[in-house]
Protein backbone atom coordinates (compact mmCIF):
# COMPACT_ATOMS: atom_id res chain seq x y z
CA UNK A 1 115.85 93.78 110.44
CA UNK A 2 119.54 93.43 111.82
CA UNK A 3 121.64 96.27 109.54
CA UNK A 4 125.24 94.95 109.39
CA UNK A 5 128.18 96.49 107.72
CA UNK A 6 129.35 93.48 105.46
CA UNK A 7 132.93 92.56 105.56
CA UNK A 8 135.40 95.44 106.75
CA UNK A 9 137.62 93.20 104.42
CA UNK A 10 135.55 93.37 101.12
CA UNK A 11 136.74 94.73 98.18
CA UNK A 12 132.85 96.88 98.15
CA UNK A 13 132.35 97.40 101.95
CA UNK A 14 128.88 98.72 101.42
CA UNK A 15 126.13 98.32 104.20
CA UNK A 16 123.81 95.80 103.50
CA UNK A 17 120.66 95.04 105.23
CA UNK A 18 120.07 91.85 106.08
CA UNK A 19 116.14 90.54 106.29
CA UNK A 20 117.26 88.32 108.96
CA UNK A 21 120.03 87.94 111.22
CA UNK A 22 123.34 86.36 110.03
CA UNK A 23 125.76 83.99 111.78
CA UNK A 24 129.29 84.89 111.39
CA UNK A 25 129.82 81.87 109.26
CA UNK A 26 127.14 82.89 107.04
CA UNK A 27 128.12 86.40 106.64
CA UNK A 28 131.81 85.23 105.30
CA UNK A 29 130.26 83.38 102.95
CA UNK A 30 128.14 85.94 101.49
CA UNK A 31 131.64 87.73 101.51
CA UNK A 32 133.13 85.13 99.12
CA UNK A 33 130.15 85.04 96.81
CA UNK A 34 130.41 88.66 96.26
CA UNK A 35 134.09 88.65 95.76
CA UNK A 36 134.46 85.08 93.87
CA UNK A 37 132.29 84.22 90.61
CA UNK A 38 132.90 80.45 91.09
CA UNK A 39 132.75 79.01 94.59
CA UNK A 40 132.13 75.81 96.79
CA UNK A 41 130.12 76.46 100.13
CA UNK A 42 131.05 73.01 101.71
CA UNK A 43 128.48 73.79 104.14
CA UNK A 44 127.06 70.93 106.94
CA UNK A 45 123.41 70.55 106.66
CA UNK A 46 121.63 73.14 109.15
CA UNK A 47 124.40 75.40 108.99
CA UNK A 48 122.53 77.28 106.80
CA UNK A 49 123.96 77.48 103.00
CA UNK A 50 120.93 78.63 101.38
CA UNK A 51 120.55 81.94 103.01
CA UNK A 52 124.49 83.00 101.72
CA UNK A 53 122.98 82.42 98.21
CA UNK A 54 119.26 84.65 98.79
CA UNK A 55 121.55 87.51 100.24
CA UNK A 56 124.32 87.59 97.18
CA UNK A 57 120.74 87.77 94.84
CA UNK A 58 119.27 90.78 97.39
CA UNK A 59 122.61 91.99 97.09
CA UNK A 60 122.95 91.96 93.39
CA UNK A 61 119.52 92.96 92.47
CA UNK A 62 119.53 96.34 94.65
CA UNK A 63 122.36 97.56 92.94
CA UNK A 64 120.78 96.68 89.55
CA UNK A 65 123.42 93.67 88.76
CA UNK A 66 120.86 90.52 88.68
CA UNK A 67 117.82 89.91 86.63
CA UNK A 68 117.61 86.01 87.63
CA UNK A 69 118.94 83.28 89.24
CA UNK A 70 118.87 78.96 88.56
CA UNK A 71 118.89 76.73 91.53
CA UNK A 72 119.40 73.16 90.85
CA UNK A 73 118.58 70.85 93.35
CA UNK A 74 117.25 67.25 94.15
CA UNK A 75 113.43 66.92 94.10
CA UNK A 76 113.02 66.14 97.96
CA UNK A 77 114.40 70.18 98.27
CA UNK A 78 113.18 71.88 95.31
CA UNK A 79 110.33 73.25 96.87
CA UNK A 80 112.34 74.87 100.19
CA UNK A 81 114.03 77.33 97.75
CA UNK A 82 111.25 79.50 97.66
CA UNK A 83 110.36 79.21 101.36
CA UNK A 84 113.82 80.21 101.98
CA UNK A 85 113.56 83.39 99.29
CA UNK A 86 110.80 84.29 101.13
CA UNK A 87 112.26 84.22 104.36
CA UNK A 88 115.34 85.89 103.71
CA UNK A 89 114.71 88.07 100.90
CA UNK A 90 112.17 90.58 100.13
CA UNK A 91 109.94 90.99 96.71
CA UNK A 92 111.56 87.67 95.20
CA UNK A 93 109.22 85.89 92.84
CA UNK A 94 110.14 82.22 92.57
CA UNK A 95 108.88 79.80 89.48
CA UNK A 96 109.28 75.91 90.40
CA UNK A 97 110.26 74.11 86.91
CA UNK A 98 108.42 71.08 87.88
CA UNK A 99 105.69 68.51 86.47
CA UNK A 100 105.70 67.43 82.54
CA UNK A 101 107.93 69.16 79.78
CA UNK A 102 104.75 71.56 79.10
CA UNK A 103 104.53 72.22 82.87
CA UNK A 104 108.40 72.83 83.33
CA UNK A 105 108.11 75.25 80.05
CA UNK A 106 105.50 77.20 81.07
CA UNK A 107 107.26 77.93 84.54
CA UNK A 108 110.42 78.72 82.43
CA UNK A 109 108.47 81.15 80.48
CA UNK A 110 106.87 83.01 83.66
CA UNK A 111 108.51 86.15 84.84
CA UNK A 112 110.67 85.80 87.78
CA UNK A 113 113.92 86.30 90.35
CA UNK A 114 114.56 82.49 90.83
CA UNK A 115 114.08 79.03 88.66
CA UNK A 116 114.36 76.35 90.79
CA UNK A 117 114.33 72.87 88.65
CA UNK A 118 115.36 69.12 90.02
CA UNK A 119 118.23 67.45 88.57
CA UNK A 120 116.24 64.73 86.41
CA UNK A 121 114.71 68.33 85.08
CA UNK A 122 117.87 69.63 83.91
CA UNK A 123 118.15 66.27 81.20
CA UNK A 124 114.44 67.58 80.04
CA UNK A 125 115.37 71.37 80.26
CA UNK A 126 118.71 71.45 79.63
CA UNK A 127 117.87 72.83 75.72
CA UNK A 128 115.68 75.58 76.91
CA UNK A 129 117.63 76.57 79.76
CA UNK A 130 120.60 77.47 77.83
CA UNK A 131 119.26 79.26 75.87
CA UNK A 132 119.35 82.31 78.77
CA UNK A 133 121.48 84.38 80.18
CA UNK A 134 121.52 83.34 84.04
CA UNK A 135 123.50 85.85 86.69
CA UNK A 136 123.79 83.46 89.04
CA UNK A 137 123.44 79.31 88.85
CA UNK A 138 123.60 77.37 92.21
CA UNK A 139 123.87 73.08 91.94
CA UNK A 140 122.24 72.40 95.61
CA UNK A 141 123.72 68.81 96.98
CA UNK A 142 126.18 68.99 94.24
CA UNK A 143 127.22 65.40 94.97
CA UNK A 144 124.65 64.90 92.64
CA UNK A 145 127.00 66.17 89.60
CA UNK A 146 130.26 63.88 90.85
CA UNK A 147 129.72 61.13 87.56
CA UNK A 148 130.81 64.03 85.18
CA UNK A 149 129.58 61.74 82.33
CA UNK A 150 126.19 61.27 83.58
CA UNK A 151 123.55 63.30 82.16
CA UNK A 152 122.58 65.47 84.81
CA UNK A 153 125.84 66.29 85.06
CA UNK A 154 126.04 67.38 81.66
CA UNK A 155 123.44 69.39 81.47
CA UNK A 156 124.42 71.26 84.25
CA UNK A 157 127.69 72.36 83.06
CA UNK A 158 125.89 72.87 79.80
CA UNK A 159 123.84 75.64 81.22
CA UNK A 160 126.09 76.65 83.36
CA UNK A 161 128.56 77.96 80.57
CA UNK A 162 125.91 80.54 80.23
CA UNK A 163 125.79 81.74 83.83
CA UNK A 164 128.44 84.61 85.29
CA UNK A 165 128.07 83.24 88.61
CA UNK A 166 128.15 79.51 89.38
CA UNK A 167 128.29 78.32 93.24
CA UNK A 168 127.81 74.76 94.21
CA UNK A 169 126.42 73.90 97.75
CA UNK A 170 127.28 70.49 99.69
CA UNK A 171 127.77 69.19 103.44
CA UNK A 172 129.12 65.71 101.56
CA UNK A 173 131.67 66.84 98.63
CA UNK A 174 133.17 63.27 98.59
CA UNK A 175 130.97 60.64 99.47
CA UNK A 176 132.68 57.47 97.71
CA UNK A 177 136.27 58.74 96.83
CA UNK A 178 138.46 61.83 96.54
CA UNK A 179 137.89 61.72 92.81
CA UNK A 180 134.49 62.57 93.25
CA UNK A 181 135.58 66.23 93.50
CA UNK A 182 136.33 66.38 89.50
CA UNK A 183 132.83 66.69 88.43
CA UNK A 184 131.68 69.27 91.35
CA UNK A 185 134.73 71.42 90.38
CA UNK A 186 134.14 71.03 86.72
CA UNK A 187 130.77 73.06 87.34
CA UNK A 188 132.57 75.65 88.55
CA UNK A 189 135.45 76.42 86.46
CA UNK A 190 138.12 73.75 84.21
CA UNK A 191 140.70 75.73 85.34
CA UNK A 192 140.87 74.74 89.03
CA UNK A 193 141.22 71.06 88.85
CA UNK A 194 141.97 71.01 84.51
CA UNK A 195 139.78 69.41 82.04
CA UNK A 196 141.42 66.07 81.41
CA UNK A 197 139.65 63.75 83.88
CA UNK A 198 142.10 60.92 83.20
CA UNK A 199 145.51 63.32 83.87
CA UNK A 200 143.24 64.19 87.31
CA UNK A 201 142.92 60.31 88.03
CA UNK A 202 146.04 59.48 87.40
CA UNK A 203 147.19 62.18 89.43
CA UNK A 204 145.56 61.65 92.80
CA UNK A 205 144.58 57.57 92.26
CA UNK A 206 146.30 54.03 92.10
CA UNK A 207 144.59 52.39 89.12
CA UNK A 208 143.47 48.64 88.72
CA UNK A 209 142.39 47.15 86.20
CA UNK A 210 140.04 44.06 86.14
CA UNK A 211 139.07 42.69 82.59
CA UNK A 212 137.28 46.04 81.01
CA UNK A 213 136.83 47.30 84.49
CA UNK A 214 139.45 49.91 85.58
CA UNK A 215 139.02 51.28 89.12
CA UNK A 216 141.01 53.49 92.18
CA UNK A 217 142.63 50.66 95.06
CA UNK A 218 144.05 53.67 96.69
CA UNK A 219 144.63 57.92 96.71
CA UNK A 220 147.70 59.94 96.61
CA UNK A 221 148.78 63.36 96.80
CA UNK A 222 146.05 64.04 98.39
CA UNK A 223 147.26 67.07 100.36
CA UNK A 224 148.01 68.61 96.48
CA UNK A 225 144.44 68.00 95.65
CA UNK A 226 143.16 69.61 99.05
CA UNK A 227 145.47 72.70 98.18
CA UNK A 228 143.91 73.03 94.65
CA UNK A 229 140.65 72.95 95.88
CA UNK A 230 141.25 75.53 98.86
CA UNK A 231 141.06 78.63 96.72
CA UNK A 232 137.85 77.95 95.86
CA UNK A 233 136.21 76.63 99.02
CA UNK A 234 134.59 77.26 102.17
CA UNK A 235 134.23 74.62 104.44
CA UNK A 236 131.35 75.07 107.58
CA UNK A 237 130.56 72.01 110.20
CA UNK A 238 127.67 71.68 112.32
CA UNK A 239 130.21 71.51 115.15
């Protein structure tokens, strides 16, 4: 076990001991979990965003300030959470909310550290899920909450109002268009990019309009949107 003072720069510079070895990267962003309760970790796939997340819960549960965690994430991934909790934590009990509503209850119902659930699982779940108290919810590939009017979506931010901590996780936060940042953010907190979708549109896209249809033919203010996002975001490539 490598023992590493964390962050000579946090606001608690306690020691922490790390079950495995950190990178650099990795250690600054367990430094802006701890010191930011909403948070994007724009991290490049195989840089490693997972472990950040299982070292905030160590964190938090040895000084008695988690009881559990909810990772969402797409199905292809859902099971890697608890290989990951296992590698880099110690004593964390993982219950996969997968299978049929009865399946996904009784997994819900089980005692444990971390609920992992798919995203097509949070439109079954969403009900029960908010009806606890989560320390800490995580949206894994986040692009999967862009459409903030699509279910999934909903449901997330549903549940999430009942979490103190919410963190979302991406190597892709736009994949189509700059606008698909609204419905990540939303997630996280209103307050960083507002609640009106249509004042953020209009804001940062040219609008056209074909019969019902209306759609962006081009971005602006873009460096505006980047600096309202910055706050808020930590941005790792593979590179």
């Amino acid at each position: 076990n490598a023992k590493t003072k964390i962050f000579d720069d946090a606001k608690i510079p306690l020691d922490y001991e790390f079950k495995t070895k950190p990178y650099d990267h990795q250690v600054k962003a367990v430094k802006f979990a701890l010191n930011n309760r909403f948070f994007a970790f724009t991290m490049e796939m195989g840089t490693g965003k997972s472990k950040p997340i299982i070292d905030l819960i160590m964190y938090l549960k040895k000084r008695n300030e988690f009881t559990r965690a909810l990772i969402v994430a797409p199905l292809s991934v859902v099971g890697n959470w608890p290989n990951e909790a296992l590698l880099h934590g110690s004593g964390l009990r993982c219950s996969l909310l997968t299978g049929d509503r009865q399946e996904r209850l009784s997994a819900l119902n089980q005692e444990a550290d971390i609920y992992v659930i798919n995203y097509a699982g949070m439109r079954i779940m969403a009900d029960h899920l908010a009806t606890k108290e989560w320390d800490i919810m995580v949206c894994d590939e986040s692009q999967n909450i862009k459409n903030r009017t699509a279910e999934q979506s909903k449901s997330c931010y549903k549940v999430g109002s009942r979490s103190t901590r919410r963190y979302i996780l991406t190597g892709t936060l736009i994949t189509n268009k700059p606008l698909d940042v609204f419905g990540q953010y939303k997630f996280l907190a209103d307050s960083i990019l507002g609640g009106n979708y249509f004042a953020f549109q209009s804001r940062y896209a040219v609008m056209a309009q074909h019969g019902l249809a209306r759609f962006p033919v081009a971005f602006k203010n873009l460096d505006d949107l980047s600096n309202r996002i910055a706050p808020w975001n930590y941005r790792v490539l593979k590179s």
